[in-house]
N, C-alpha and C. Protein backbone atom coordinates (compact mmCIF):
# COMPACT_ATOMS: atom_id res chain seq x y z
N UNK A 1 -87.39 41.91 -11.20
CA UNK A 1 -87.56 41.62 -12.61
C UNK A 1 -88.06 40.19 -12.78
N UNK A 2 -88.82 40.12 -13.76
CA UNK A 2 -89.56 38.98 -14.06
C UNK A 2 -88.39 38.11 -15.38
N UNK A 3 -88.51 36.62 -15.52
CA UNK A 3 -87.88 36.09 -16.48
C UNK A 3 -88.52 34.77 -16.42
N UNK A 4 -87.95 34.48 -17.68
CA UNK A 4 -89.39 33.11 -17.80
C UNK A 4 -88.13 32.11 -18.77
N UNK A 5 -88.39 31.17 -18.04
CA UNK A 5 -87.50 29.60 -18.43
C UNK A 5 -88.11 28.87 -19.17
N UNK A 6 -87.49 28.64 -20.69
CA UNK A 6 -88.17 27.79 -21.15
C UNK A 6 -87.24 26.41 -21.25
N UNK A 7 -87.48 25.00 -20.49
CA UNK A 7 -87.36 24.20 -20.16
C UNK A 7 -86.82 22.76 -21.75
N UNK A 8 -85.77 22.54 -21.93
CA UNK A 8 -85.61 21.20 -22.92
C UNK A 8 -86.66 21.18 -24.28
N UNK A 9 -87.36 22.63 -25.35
CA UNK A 9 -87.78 22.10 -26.02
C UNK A 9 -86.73 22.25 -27.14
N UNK A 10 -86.54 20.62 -27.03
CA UNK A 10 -85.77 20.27 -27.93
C UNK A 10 -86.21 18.98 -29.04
N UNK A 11 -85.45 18.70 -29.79
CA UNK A 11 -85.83 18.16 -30.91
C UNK A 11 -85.83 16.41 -30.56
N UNK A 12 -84.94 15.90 -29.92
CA UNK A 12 -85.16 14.87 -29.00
C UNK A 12 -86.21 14.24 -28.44
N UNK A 13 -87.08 15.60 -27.92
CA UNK A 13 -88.19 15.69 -26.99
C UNK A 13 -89.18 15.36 -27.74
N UNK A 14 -89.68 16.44 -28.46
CA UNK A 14 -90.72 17.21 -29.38
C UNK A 14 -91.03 16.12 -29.88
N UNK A 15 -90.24 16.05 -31.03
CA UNK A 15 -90.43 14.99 -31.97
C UNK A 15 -90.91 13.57 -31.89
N UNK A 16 -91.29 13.01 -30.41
CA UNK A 16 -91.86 12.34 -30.50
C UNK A 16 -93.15 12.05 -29.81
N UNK A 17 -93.58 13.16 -30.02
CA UNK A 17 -95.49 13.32 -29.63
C UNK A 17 -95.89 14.48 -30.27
N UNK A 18 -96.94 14.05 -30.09
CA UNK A 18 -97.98 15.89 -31.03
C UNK A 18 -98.14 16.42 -29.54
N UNK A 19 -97.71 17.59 -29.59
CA UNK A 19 -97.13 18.48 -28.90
C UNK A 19 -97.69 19.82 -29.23
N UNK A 20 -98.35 19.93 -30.48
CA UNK A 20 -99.25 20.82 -30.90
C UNK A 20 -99.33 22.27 -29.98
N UNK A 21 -100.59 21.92 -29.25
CA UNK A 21 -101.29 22.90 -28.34
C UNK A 21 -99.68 23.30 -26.98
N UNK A 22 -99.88 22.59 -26.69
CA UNK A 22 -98.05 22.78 -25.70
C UNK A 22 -97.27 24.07 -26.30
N UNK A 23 -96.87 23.83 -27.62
CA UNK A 23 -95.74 24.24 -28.85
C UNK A 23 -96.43 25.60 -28.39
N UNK A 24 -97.28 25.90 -28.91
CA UNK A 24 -98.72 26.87 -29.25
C UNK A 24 -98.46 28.03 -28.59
N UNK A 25 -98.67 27.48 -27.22
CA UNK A 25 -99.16 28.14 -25.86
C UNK A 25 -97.46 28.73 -25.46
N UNK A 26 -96.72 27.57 -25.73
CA UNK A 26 -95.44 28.00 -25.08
C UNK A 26 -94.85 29.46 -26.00
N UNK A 27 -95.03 29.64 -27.11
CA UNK A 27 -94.97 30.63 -28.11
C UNK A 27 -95.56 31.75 -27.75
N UNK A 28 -96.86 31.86 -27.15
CA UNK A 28 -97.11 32.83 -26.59
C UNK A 28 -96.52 33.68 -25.80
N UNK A 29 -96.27 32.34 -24.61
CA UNK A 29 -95.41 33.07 -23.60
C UNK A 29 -94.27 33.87 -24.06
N UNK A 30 -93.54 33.07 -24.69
CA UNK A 30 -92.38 33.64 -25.07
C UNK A 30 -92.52 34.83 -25.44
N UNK A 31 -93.25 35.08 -26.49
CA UNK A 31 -93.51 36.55 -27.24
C UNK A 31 -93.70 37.34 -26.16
N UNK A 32 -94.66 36.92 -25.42
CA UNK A 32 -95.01 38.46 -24.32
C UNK A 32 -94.02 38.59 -23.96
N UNK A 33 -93.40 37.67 -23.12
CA UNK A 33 -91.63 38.17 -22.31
C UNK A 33 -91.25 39.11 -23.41
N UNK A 34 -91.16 38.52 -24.62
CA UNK A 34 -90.08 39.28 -25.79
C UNK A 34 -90.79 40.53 -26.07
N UNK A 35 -91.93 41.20 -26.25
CA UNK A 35 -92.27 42.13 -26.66
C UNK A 35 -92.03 42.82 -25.19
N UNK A 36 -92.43 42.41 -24.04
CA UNK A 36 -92.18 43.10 -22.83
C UNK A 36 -90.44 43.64 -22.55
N UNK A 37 -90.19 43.03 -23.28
CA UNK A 37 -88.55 43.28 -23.05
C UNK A 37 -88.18 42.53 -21.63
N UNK A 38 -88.67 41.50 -21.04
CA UNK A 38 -88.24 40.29 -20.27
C UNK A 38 -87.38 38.95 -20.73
N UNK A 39 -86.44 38.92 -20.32
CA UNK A 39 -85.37 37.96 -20.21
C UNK A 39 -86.22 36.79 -20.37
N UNK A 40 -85.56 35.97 -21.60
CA UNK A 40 -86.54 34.61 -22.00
C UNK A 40 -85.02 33.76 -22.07
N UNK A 41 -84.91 32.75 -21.10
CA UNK A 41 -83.81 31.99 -20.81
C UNK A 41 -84.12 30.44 -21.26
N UNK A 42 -83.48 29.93 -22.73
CA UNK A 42 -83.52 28.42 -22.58
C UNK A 42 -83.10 27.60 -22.16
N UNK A 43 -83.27 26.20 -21.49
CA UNK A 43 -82.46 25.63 -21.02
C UNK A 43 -82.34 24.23 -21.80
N UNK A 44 -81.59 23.55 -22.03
CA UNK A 44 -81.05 22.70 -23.17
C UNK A 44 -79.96 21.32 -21.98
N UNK A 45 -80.92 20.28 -22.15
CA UNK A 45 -80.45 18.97 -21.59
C UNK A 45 -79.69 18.21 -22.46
N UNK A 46 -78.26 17.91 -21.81
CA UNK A 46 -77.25 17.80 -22.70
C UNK A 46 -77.20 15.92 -21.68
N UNK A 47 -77.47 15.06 -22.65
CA UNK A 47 -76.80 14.06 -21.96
C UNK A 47 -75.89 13.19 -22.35
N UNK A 48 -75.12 12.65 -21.63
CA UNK A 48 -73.45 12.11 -21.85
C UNK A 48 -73.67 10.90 -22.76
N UNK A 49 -74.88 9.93 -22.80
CA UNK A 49 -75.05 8.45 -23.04
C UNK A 49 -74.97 8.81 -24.46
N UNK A 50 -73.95 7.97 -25.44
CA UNK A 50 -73.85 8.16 -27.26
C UNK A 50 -75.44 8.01 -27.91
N UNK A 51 -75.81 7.04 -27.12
CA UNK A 51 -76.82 6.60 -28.33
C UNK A 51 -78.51 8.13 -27.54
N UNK A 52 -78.49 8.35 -26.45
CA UNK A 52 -79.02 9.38 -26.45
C UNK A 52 -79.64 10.21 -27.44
N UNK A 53 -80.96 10.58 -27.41
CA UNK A 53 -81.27 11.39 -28.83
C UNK A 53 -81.18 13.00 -27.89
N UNK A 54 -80.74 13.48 -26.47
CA UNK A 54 -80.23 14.29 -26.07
C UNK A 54 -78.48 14.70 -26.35
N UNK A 55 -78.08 13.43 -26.91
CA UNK A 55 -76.55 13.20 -26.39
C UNK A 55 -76.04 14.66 -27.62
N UNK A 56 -75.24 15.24 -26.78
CA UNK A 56 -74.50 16.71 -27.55
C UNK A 56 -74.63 17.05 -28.55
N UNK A 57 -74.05 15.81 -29.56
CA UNK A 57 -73.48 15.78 -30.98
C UNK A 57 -74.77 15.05 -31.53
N UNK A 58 -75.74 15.27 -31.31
CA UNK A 58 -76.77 14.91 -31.79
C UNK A 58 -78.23 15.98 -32.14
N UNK A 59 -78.76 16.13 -33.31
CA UNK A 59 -79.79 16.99 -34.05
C UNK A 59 -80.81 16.44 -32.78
N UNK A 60 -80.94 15.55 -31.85
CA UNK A 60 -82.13 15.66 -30.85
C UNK A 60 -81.43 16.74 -29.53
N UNK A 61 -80.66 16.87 -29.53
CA UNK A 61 -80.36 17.60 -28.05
C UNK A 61 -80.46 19.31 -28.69
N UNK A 62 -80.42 19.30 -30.48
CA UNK A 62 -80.69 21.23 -30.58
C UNK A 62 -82.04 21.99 -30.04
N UNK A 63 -82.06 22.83 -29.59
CA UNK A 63 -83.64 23.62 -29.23
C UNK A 63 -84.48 23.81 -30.87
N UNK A 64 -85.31 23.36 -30.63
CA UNK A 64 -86.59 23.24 -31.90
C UNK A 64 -86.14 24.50 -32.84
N UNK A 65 -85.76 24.07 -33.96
CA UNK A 65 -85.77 25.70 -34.83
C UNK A 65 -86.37 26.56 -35.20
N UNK A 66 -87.89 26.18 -34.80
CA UNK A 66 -88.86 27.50 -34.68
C UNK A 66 -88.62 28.18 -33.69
N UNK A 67 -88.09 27.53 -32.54
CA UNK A 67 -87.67 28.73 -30.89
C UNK A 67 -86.29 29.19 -30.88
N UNK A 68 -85.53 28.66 -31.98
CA UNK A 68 -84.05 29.19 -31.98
C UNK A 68 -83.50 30.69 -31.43
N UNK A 69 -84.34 31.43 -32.02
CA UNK A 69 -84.44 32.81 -32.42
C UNK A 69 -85.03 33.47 -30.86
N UNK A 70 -85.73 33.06 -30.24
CA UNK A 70 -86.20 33.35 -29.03
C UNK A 70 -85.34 33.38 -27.62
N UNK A 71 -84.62 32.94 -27.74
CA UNK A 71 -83.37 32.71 -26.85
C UNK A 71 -82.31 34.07 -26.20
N UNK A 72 -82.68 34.37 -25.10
CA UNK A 72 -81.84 35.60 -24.84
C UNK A 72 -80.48 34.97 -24.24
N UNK A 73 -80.81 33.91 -23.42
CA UNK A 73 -79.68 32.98 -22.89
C UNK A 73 -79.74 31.70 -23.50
N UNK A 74 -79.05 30.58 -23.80
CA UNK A 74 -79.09 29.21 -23.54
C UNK A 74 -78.12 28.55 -22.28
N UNK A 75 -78.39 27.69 -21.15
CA UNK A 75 -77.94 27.55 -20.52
C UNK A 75 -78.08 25.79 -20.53
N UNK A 76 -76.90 25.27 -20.79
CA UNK A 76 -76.77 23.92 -20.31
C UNK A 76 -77.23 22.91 -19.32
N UNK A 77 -77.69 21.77 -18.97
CA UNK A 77 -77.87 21.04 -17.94
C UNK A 77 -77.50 19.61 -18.50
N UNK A 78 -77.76 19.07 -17.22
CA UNK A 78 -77.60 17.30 -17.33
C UNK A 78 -78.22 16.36 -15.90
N UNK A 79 -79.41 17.17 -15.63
CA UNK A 79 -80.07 16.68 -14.40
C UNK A 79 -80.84 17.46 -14.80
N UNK A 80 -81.91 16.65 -13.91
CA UNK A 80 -83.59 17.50 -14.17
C UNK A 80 -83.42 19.02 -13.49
N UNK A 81 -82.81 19.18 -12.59
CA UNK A 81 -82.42 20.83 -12.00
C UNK A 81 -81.45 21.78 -13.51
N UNK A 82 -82.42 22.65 -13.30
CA UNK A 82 -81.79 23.62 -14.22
C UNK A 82 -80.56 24.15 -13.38
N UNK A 83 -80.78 24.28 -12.50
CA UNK A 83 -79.78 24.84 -11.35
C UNK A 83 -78.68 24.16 -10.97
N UNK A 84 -78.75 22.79 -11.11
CA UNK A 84 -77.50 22.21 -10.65
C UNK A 84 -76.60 22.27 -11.48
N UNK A 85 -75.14 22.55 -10.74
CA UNK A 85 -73.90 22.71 -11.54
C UNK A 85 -74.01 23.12 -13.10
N UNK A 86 -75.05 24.68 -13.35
CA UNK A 86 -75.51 25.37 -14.34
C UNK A 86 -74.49 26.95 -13.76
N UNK A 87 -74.86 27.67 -14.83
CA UNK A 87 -74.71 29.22 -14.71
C UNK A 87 -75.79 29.67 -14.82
N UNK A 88 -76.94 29.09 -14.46
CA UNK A 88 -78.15 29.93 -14.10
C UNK A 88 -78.22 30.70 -13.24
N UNK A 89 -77.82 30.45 -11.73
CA UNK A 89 -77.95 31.02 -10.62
C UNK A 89 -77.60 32.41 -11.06
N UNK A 90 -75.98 32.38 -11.67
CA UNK A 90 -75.22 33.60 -11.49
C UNK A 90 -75.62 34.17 -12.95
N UNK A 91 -76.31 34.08 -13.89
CA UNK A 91 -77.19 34.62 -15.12
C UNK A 91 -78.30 35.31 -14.18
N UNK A 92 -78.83 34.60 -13.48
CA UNK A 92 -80.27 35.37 -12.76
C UNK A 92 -80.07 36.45 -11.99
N UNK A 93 -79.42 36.12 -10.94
CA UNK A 93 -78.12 37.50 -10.49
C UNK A 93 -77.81 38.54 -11.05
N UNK A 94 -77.17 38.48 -11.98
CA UNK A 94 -76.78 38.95 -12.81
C UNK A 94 -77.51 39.90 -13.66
N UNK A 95 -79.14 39.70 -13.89
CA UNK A 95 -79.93 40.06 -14.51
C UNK A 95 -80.92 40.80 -13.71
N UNK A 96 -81.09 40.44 -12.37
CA UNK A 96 -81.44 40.89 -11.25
C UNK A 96 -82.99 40.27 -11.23
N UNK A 97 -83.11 39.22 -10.95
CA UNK A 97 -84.38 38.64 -11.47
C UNK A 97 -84.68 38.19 -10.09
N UNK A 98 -85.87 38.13 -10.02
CA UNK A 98 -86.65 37.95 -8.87
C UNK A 98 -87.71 36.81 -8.45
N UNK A 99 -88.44 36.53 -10.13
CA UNK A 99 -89.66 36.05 -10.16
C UNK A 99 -89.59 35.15 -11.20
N UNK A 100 -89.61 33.88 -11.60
CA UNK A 100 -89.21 33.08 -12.52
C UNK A 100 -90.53 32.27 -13.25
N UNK A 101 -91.03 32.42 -14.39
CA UNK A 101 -92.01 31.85 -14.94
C UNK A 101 -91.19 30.75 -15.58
N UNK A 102 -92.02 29.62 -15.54
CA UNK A 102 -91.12 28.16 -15.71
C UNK A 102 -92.21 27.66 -17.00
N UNK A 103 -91.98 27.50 -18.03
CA UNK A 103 -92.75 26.09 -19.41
C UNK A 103 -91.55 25.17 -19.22
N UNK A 104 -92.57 24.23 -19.99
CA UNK A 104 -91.45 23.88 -21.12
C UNK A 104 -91.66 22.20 -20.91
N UNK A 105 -90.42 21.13 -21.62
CA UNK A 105 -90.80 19.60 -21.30
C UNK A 105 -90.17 19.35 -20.35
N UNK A 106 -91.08 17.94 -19.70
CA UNK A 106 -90.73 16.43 -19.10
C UNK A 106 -91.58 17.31 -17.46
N UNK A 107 -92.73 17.63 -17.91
CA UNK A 107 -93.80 18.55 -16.11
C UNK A 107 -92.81 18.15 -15.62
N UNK A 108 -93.18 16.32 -15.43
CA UNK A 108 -92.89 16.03 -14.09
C UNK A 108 -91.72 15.98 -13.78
N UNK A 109 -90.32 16.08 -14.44
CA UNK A 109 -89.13 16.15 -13.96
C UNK A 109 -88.23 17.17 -13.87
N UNK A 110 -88.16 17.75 -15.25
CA UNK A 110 -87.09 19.12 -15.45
C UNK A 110 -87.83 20.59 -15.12
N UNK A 111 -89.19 19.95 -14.95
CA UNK A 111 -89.81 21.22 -14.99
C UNK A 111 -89.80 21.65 -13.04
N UNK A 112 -90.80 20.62 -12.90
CA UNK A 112 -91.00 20.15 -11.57
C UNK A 112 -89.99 20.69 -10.36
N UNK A 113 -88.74 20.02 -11.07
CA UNK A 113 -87.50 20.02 -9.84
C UNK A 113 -86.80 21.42 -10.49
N UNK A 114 -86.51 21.90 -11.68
CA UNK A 114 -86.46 23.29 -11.54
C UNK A 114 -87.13 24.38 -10.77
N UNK A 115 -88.44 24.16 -10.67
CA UNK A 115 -89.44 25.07 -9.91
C UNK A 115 -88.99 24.71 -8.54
N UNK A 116 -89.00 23.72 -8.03
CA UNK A 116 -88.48 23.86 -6.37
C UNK A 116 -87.00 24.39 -6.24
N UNK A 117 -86.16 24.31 -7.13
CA UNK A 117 -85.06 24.16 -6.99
C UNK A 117 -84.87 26.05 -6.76
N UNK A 118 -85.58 26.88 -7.70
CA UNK A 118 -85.62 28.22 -7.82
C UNK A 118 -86.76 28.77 -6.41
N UNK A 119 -87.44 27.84 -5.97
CA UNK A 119 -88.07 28.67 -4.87
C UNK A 119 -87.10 28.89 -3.30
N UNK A 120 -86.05 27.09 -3.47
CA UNK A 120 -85.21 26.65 -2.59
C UNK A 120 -84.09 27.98 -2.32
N UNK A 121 -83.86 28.68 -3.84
CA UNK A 121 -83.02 29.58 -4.02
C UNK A 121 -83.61 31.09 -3.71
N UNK A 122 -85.04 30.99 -3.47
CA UNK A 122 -85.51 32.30 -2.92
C UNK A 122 -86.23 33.38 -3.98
N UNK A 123 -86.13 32.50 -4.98
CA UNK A 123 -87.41 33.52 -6.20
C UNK A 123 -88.69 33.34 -6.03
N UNK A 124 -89.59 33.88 -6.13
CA UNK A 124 -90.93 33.21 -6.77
C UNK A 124 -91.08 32.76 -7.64
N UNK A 125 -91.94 32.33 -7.85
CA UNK A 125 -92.01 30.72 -9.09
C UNK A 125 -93.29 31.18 -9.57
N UNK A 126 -93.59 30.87 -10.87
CA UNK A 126 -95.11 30.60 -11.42
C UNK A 126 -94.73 29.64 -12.39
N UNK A 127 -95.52 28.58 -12.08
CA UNK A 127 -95.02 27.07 -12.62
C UNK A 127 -96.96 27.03 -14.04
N UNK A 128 -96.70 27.17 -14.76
CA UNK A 128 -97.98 27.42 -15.87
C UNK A 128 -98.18 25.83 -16.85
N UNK A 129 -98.83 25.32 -15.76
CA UNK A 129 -98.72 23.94 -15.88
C UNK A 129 -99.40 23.78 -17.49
N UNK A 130 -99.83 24.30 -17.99
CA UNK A 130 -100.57 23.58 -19.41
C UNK A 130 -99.70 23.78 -20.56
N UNK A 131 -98.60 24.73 -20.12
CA UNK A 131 -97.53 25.67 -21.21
C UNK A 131 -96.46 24.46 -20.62
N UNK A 132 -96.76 22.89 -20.25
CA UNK A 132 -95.40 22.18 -20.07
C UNK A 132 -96.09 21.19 -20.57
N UNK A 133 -95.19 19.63 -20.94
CA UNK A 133 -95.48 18.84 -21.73
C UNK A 133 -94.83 17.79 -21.44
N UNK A 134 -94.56 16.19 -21.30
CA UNK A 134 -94.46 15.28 -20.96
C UNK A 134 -93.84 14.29 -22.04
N UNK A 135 -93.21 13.40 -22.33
CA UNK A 135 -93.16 11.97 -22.89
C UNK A 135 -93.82 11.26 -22.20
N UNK A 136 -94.01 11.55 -21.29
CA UNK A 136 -94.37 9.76 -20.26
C UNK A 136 -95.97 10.28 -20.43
N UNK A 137 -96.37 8.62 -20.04
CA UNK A 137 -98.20 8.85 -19.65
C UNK A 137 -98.96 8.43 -18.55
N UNK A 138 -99.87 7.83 -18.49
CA UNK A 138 -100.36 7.19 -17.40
C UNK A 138 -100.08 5.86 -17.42
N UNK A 139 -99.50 5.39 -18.53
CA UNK A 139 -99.15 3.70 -18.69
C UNK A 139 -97.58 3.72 -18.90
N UNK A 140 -96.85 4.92 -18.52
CA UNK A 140 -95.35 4.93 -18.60
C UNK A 140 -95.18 4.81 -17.14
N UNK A 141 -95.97 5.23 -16.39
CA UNK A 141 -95.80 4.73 -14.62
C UNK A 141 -97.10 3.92 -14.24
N UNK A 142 -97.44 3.10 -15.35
CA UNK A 142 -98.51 2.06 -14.70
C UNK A 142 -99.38 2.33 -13.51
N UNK A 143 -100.52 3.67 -13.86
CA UNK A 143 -101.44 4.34 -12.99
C UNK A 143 -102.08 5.04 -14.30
N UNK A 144 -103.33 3.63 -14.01
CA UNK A 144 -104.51 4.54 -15.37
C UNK A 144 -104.98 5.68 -14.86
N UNK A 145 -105.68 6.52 -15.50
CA UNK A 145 -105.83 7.97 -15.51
C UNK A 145 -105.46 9.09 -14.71
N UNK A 146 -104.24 8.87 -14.78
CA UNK A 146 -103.11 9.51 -13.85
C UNK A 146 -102.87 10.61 -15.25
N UNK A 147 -103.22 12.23 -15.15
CA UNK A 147 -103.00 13.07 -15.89
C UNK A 147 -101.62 13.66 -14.89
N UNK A 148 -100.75 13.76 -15.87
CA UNK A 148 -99.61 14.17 -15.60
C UNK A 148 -99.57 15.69 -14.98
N UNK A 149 -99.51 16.76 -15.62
CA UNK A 149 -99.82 17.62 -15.87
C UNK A 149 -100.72 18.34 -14.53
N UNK A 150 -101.93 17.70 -14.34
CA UNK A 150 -102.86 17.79 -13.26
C UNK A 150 -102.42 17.48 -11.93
N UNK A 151 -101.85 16.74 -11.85
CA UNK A 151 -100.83 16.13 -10.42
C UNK A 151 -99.72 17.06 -10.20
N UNK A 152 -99.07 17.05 -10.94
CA UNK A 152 -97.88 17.99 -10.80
C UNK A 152 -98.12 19.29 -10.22
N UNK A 153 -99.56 19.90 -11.09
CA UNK A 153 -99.92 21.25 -10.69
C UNK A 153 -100.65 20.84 -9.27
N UNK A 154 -100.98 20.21 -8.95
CA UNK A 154 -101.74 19.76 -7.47
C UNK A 154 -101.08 19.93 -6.88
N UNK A 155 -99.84 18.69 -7.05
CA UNK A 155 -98.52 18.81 -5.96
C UNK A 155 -97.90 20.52 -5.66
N UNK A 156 -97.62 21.03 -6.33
CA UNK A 156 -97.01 22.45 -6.42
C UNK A 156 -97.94 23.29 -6.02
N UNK A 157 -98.98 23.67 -6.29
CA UNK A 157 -100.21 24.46 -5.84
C UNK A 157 -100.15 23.61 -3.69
N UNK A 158 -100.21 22.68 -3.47
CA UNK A 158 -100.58 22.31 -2.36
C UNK A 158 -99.38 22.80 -1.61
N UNK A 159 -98.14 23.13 -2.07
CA UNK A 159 -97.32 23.27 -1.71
C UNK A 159 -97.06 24.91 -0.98
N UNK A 160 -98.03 25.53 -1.07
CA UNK A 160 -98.27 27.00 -1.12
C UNK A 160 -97.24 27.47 -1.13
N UNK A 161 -96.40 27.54 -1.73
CA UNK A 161 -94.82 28.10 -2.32
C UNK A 161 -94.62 28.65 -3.72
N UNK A 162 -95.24 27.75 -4.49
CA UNK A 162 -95.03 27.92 -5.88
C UNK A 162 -96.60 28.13 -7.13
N UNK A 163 -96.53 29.88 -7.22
CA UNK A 163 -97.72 29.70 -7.95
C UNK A 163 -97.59 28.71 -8.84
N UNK A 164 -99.27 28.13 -9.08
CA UNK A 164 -99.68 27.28 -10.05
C UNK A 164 -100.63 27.71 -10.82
N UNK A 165 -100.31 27.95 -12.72
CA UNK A 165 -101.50 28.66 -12.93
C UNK A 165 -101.39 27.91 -14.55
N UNK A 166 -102.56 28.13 -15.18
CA UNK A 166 -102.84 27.80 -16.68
C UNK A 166 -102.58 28.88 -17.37
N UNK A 167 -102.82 28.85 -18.76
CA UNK A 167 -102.13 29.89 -19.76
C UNK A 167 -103.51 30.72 -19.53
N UNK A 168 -104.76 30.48 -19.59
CA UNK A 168 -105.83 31.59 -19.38
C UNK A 168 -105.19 32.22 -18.14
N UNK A 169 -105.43 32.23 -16.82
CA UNK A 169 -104.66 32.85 -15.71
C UNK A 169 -103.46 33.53 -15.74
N UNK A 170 -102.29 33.31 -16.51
CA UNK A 170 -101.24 33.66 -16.51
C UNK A 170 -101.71 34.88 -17.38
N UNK A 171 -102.76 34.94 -18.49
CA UNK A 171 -102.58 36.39 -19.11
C UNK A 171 -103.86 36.88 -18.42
N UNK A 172 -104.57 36.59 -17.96
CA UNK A 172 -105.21 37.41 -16.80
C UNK A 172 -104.58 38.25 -15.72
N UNK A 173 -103.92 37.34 -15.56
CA UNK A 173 -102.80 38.29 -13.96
C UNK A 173 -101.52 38.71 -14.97
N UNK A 174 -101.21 38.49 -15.78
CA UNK A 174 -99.91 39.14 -15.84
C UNK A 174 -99.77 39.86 -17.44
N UNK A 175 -100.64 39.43 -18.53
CA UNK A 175 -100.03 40.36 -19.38
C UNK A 175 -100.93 41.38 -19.63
């Protein structure tokens, strides 16, 4: 069984970039899972620090209220691994899932280290690099035209482990 992770879009996140086309694309996905009758799992970064616009008790750590409704699971974190010290593992199990389509924010971290973290665990991965989205830029790690997004999918594609594909490709091969 196929299931598709959608990664921290949360209000924290979102809200501070146009995120537009990202938002867009990630909506898509979702729907197909949902009309397919595939398990659409959110995952929601909870962090401990008060002033945090993730931190619990805070309107930045809720999932965006246009995706509220989309949610078959919500599953907690507090590290870029969806997997660590989560109930994902035993949700996926559980669901009998095999093959894990990954969106969602921060490519290079929550997304990134979720996708290895689920191949480490023995699923296949399709990591749909344009359906994920970033805060940082090329001047948040001081490396001009360093596309985020593009690297990440390099790194992972080179990795021959973890498909790497765009939202055209992903409904070519799969819906």
């Amino acid at each position: 069984m196929n299931a598709l992770l959608v990664i921290d879009v949360q209000s924290g996140i979102v809200n501070g970039g146009d995120y537009k086309e990202e938002l867009f694309l990630m909506e898509q996905v979702i729907t197909d899972f949902k009309e397919s009758n595939r398990p659409v799992i959110f995952i929601r970064h909870i962090d401990a620090t008060e002033e945090s616009p993730l931190n619990r008790n805070s309107i930045g750590s809720e999932i965006r209220p246009e995706f509220k409704g989309y949610s078959d699971y919500l599953i907690e974190k507090q590290t870029p691994s969806s997997f660590f010290q989560t109930e994902l593992t035993q949700t996926l199990e559980n669901l009998g899932v095999e093959h894990l389509f990954i969106i969602g924010f921060e490519t290079e971290f929550c997304c990134m280290f979720t996708a290895i973290a689920a191949y480490d665990r023995g699923y296949k991965v399709t990591f749909i690099k344009d359906v994920t989205g970033t805060t940082n830029t090329a001047e948040s790690y001081d490396m001009q035209g360093l596309d985020i997004k593009r690297f990440v999918g390099t790194v992972l594609r080179w990795s021959s482990v973890i498909e790497v594909v765009n939202y055209a490709e992903y409904v070519e091969k799969y819906k």
